[in-house]
C-alpha atoms as a PDB file:
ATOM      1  CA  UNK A   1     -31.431 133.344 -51.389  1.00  0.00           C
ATOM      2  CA  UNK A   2     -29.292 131.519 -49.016  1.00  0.00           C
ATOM      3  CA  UNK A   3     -25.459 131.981 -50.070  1.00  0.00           C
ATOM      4  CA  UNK A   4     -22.610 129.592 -48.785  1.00  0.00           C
ATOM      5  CA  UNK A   5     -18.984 130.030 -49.176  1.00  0.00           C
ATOM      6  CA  UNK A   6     -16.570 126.967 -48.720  1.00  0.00           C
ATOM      7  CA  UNK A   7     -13.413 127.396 -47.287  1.00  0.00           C
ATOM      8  CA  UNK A   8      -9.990 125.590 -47.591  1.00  0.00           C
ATOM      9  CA  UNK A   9      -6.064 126.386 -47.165  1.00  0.00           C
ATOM     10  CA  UNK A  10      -5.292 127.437 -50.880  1.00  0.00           C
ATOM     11  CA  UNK A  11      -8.681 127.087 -52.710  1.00  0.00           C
ATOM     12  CA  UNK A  12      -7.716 125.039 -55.064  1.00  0.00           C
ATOM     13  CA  UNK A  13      -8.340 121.673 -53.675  1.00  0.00           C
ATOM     14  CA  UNK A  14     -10.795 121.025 -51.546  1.00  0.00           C
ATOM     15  CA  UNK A  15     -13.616 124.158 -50.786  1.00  0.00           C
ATOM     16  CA  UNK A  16     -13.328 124.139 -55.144  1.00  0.00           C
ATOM     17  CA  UNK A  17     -14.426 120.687 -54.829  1.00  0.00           C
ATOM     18  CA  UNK A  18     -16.835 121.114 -52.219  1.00  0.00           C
ATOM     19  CA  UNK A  19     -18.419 124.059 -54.360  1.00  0.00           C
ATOM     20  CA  UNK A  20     -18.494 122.063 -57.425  1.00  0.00           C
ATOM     21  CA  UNK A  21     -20.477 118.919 -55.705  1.00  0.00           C
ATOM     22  CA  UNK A  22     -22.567 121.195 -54.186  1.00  0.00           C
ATOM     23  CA  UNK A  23     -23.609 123.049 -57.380  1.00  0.00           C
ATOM     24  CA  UNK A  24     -24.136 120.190 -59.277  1.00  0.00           C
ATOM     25  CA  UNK A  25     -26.203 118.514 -55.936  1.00  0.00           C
ATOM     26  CA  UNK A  26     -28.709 121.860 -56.033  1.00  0.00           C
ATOM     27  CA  UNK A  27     -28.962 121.475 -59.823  1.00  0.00           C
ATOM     28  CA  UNK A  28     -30.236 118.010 -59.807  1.00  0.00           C
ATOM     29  CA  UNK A  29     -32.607 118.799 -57.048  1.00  0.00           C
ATOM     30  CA  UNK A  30     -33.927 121.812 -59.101  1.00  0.00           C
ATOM     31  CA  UNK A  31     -32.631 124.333 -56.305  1.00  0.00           C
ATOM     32  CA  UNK A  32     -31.964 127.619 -57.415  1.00  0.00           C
ATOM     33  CA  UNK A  33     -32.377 129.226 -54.468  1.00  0.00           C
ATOM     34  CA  UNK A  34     -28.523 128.921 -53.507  1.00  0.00           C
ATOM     35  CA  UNK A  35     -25.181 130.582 -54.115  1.00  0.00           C
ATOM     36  CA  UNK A  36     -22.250 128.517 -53.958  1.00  0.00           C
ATOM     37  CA  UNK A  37     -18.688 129.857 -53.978  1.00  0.00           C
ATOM     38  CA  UNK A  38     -15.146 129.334 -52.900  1.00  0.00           C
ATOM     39  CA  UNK A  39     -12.466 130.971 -51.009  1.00  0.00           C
ATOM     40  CA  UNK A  40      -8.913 130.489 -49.372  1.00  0.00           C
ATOM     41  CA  UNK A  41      -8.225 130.629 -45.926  1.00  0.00           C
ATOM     42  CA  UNK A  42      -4.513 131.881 -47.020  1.00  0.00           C
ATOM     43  CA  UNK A  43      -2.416 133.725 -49.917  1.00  0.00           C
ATOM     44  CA  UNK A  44      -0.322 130.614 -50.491  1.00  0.00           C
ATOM     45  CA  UNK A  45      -2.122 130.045 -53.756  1.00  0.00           C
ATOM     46  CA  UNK A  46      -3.931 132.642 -54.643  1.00  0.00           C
ATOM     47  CA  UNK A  47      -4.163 133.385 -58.272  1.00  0.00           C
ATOM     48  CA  UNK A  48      -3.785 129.710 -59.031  1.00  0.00           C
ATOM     49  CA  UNK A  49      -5.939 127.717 -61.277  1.00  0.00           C
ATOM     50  CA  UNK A  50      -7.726 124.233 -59.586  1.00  0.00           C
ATOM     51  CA  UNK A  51      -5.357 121.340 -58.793  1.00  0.00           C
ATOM     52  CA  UNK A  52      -5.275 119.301 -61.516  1.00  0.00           C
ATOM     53  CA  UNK A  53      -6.599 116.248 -59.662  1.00  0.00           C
ATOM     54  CA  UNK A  54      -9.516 118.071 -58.342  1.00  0.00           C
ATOM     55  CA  UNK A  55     -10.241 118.932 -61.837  1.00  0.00           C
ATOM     56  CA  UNK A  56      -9.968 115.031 -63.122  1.00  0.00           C
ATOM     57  CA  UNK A  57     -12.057 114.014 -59.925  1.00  0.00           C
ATOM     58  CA  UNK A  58     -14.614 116.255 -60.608  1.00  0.00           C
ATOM     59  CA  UNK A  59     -14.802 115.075 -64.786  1.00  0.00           C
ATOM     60  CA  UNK A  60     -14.616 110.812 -63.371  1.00  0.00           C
ATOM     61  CA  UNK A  61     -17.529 111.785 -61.406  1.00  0.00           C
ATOM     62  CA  UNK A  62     -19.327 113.799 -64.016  1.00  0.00           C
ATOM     63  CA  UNK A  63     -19.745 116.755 -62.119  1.00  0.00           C
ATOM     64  CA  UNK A  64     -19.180 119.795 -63.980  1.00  0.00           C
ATOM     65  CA  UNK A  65     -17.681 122.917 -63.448  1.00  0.00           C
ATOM     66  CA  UNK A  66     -15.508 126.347 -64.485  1.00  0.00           C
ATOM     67  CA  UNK A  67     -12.060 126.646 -64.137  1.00  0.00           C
ATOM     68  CA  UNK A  68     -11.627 129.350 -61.976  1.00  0.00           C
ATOM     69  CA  UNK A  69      -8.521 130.981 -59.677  1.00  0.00           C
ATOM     70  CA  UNK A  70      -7.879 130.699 -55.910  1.00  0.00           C
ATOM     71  CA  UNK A  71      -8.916 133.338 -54.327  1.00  0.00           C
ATOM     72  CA  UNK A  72      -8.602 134.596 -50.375  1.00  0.00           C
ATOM     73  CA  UNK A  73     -11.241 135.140 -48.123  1.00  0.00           C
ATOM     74  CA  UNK A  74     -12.117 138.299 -46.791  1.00  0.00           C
ATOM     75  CA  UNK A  75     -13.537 140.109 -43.802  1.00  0.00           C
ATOM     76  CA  UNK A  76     -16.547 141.349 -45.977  1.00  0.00           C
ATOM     77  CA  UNK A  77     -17.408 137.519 -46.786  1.00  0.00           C
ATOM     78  CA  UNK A  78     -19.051 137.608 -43.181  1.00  0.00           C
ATOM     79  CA  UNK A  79     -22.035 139.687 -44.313  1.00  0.00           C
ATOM     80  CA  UNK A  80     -21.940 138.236 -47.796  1.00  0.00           C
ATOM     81  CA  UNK A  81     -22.665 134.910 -46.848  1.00  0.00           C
ATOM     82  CA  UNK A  82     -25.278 132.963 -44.328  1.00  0.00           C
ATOM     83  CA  UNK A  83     -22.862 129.857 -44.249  1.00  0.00           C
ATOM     84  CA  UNK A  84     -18.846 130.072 -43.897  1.00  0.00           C
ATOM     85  CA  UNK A  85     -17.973 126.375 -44.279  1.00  0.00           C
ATOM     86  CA  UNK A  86     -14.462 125.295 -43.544  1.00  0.00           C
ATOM     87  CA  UNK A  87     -12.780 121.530 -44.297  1.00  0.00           C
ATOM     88  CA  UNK A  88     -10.420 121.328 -40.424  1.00  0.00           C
ATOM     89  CA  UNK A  89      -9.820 123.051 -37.474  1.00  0.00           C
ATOM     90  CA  UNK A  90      -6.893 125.140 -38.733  1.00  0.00           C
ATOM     91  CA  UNK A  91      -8.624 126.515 -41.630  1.00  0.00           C
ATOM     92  CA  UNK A  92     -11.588 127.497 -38.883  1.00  0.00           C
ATOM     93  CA  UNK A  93      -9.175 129.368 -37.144  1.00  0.00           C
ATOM     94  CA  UNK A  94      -7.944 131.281 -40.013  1.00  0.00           C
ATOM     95  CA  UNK A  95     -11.280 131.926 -41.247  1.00  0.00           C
ATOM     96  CA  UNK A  96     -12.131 133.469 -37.679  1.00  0.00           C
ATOM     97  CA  UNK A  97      -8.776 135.644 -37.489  1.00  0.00           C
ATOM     98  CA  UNK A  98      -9.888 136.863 -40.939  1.00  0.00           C
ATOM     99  CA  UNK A  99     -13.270 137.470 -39.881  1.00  0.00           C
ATOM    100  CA  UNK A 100     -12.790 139.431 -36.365  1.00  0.00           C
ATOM    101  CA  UNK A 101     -14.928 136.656 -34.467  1.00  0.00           C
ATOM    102  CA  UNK A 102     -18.499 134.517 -35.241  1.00  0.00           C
ATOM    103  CA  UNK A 103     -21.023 136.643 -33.302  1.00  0.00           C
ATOM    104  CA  UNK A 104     -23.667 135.040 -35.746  1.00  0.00           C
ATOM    105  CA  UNK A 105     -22.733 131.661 -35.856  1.00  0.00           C
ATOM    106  CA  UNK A 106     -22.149 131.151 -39.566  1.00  0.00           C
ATOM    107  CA  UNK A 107     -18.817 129.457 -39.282  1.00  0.00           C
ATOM    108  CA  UNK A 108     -18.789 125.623 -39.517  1.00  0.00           C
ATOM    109  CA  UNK A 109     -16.765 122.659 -40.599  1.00  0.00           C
ATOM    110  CA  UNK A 110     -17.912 120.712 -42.936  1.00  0.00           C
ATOM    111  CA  UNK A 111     -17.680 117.468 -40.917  1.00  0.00           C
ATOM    112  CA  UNK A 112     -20.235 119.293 -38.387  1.00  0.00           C
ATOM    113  CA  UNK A 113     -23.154 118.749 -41.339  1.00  0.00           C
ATOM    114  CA  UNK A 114     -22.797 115.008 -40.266  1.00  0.00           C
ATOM    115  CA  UNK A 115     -22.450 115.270 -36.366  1.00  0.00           C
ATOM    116  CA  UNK A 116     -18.578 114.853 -36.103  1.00  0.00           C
ATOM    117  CA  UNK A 117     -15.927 117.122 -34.881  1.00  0.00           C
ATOM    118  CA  UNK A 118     -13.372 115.555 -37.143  1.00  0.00           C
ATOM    119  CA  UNK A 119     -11.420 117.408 -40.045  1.00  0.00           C
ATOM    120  CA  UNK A 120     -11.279 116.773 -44.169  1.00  0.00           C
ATOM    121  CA  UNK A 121      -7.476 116.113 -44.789  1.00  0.00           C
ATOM    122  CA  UNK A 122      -5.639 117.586 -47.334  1.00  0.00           C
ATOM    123  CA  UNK A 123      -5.513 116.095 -50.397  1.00  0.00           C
ATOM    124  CA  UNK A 124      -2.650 118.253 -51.593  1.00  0.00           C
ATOM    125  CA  UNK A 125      -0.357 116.128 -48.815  1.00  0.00           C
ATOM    126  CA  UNK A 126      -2.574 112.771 -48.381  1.00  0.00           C
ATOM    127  CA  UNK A 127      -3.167 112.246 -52.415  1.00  0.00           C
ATOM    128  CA  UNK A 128      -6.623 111.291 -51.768  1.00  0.00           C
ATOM    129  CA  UNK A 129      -9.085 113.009 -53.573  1.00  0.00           C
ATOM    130  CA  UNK A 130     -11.385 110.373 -54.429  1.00  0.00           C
ATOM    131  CA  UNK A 131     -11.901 110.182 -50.729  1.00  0.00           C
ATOM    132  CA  UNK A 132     -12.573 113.899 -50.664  1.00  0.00           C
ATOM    133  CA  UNK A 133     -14.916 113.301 -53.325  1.00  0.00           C
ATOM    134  CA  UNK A 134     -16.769 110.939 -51.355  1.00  0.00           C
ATOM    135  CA  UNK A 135     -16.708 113.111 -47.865  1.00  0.00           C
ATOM    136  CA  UNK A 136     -17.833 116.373 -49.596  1.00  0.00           C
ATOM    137  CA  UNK A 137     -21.146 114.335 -51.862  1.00  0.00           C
ATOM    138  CA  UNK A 138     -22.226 112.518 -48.795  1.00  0.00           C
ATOM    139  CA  UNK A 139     -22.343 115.195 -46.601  1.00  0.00           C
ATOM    140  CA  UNK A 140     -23.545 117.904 -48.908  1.00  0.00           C
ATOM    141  CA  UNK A 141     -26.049 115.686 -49.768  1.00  0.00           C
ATOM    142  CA  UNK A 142     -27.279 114.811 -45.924  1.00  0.00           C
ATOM    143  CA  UNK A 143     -27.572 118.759 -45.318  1.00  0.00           C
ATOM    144  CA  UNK A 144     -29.803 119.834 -48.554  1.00  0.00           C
END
């Protein structure tokens, strides 16, 4: 079983999200050879229930899921998972400080799945999490 773990700043915006679409992406395709979770890059929120417009993006868009608290990444993610899957480049260096280094490459960006260097924004400061919607299904969907 292949087991991914999507990271963000707090965990409650957009790796929730990500995990979510993903879920509901490996469902429809019959997959259940998968394990999707979630995990902040920080403490900021930990604790803290989904943003409440993740939540309502995730019902417009009929994909379901459990409400669920943040909750922060950990060294002992590195061996737990085969993918560590970050949304920008300062999350990525978090993840790394928490992790001691990548000797097996299993830290990513989520914008690498579709060739680009570029980062997912915060939706927490841009407001835009139909767009997030739209970055996380497209390129979740390319990769599996």
């Amino acid at each position: 079983m292949k087991k991914i773990l999507f990271v963000c700043h707090g965990n409650i915006c957009r790796s929730p999200m990500a995990e979510y679409i993903m879920k509901n992406l490996l469902a429809k395709s019959g997959r259940k050879d998968v394990l999707v979770e979630s995990a902040a890059a920080t403490e900021d929120a930990v604790g803290s229930p989904m943003d409440p417009r993740t939540t309502r993006v995730l019902e417009k868009n009929n994909v379901p899921y459990v409400q669920r608290h943040a909750r922060k990444m950990t060294k002992d993610d590195y061996q737990n998972y085969d993918y560590l899957i970050c949304m920008d480049e300062e999350n990525f260096m978090d993840m790394n400080r928490i992790t001691g280094g990548d000797p097996d490459r299993k830290e990513y960006k989520l914008m690498q799945f579709a060739n680009k260097n570029s980062d997912v924004e915060d939706p927490w400061y841009t407001n835009d999490f139909d767009g997030l919607q739209s970055i996380a299904r497209k390129n979740l969907a390319e990769r599996y």
